[in-house]
Protein backbone atom coordinates (compact mmCIF):
# COMPACT_ATOMS: atom_id res chain seq x y z
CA UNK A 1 118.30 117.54 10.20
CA UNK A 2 115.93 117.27 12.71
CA UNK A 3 116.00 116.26 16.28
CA UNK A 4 114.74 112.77 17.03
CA UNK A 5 114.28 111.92 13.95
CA UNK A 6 116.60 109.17 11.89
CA UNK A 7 118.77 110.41 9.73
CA UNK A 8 117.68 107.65 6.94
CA UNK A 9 114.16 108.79 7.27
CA UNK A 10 113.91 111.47 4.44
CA UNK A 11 111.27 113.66 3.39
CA UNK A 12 109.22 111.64 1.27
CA UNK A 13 109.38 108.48 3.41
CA UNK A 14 108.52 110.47 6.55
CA UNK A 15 105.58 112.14 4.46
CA UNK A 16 104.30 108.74 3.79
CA UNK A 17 104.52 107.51 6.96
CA UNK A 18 102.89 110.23 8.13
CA UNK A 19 99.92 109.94 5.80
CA UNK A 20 99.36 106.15 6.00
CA UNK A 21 96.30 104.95 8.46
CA UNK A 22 95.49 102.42 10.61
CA UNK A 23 95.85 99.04 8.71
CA UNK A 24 97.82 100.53 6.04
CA UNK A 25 100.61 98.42 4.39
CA UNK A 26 103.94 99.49 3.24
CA UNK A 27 107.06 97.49 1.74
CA UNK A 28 110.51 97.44 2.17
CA UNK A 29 112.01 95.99 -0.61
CA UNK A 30 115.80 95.21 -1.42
CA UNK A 31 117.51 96.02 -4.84
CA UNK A 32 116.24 93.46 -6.97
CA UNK A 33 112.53 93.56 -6.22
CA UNK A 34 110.56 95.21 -9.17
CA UNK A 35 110.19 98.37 -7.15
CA UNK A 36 108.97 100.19 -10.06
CA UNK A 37 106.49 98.31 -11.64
CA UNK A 38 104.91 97.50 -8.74
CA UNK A 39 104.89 100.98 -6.87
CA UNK A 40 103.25 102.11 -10.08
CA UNK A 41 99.99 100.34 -8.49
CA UNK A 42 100.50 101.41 -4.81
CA UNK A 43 98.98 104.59 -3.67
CA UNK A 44 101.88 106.63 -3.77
CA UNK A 45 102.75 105.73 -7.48
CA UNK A 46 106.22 106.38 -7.07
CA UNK A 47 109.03 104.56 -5.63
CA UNK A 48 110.43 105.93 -2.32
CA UNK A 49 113.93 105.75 -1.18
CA UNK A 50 116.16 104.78 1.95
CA UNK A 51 119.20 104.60 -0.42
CA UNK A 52 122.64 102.69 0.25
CA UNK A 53 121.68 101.12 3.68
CA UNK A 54 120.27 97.53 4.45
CA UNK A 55 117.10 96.25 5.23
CA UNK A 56 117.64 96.11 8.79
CA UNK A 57 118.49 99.61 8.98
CA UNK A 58 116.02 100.18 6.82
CA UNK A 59 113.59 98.69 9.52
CA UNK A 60 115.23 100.24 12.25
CA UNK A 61 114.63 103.56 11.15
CA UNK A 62 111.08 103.06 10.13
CA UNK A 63 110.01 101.39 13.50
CA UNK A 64 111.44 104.13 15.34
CA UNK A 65 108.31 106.56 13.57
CA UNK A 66 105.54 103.74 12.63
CA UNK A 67 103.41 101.71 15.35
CA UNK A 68 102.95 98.28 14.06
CA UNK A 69 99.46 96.78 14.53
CA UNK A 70 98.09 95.28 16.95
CA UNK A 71 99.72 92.62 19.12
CA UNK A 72 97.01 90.47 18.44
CA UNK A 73 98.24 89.68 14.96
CA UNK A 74 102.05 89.45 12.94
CA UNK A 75 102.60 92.93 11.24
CA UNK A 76 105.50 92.38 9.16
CA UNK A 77 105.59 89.58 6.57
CA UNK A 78 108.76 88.24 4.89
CA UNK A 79 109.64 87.04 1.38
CA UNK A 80 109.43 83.38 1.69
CA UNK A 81 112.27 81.68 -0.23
CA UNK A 82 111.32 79.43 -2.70
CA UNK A 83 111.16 75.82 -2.02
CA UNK A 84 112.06 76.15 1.59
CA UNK A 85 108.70 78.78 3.06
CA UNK A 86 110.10 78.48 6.48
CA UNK A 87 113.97 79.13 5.90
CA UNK A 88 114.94 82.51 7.50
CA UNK A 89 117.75 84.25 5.35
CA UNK A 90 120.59 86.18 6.93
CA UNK A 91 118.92 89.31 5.91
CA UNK A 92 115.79 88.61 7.55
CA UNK A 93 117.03 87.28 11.18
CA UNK A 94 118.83 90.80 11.10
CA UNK A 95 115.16 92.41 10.11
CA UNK A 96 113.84 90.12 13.13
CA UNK A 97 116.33 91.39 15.33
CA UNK A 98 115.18 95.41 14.78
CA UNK A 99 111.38 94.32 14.74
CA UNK A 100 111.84 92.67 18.32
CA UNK A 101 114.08 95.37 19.33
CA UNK A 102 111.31 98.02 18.59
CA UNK A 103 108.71 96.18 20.08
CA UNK A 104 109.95 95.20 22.75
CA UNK A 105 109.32 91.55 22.96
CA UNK A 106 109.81 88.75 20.34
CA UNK A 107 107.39 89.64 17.33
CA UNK A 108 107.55 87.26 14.66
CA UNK A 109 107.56 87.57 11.33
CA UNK A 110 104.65 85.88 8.72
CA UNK A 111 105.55 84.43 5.18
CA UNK A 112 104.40 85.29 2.49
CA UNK A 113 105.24 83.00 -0.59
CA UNK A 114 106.81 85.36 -3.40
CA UNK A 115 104.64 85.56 -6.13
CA UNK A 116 101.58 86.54 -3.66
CA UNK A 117 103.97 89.12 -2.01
CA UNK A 118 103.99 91.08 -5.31
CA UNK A 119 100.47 90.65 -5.13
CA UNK A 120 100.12 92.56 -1.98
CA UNK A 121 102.64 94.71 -3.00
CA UNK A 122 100.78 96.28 -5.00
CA UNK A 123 98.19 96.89 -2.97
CA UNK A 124 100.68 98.94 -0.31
CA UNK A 125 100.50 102.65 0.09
CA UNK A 126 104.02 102.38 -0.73
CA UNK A 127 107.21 101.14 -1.73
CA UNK A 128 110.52 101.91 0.16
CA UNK A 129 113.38 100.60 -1.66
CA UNK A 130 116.87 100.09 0.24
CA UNK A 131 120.36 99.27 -0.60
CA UNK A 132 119.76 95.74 0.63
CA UNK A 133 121.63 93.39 -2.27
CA UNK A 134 120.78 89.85 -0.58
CA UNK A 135 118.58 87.94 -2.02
CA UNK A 136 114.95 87.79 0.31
CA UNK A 137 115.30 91.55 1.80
CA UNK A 138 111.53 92.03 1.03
CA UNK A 139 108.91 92.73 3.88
CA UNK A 140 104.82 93.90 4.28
CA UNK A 141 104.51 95.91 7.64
CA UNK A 142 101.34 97.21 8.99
CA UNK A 143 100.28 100.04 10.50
CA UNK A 144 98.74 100.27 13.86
CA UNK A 145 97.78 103.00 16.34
CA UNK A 146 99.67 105.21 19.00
CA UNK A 147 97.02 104.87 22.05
CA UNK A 148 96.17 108.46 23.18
CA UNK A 149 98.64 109.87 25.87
CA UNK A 150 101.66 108.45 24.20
């Protein structure tokens, strides 16, 4: 254990976290996304894990390590379900909720439609799969910058 740090935040994930950059994408995917074949592509390779929790804690305990980018633009991206782009799931007003609650302020969330989120999946430095069983439990964050003296 370490102080400060969330417990759901192992090695690995921290390591990545760690070593992404500015503008950097990662995913946070729930159990039936095709974690494998499409972390095979990212620049990790590998699946990572935040096993046996949802994607809301999932998010919770990311956002309390990674900046997300700039104000100026949305920095997480959603699953869209199909047929209905701008239905919100369960799952992801509960991924809203953390994302505001991090931030500070209300951040909203982009769509992405689910066949082009696979797409830029695979262009992430990594996957993070969760316990998350619900259907739509798949998000793109980006990276931004801690301003110096923070």
């Amino acid at each position: 254990m370490l102080k400060n740090i969330d417990p759901a935040l192992n090695a690995d994930v921290l390591h990545a976290l760690r070593a992404m950059g500015h503008g950097d994408t990662l995913v946070i995917s729930d159990t039936n996304f095709p974690t494998d074949s499409v972390a095979r592509h990212t620049t990790v390779g590998k699946v990572l894990h935040i096993d046996n929790v949802s994607a809301a804690r999932a998010m919770k305990a990311i956002l309390s390590v990674l900046p997300l980018d700039t104000p100026l633009q949305p920095s997480v991206g959603r699953m869209e379900v199909m047929g209905a782009p701008d239905q919100l799931e369960p799952v992801q007003a509960e991924v809203q909720k953390e994302i505001d609650a991090a931030e500070g302020k209300s951040a909203p969330m982009y769509g992405i439609e689910r066949f082009a989120f696979y797409e830029k999946a695979k262009q992430a430095y990594c996957v993070i799969t969760t316990g998350e069983t619900r259907f739509y439990g798949c998000f793109l964050l980006t990276k931004g910058v801690i301003p110096p003296g923070k």
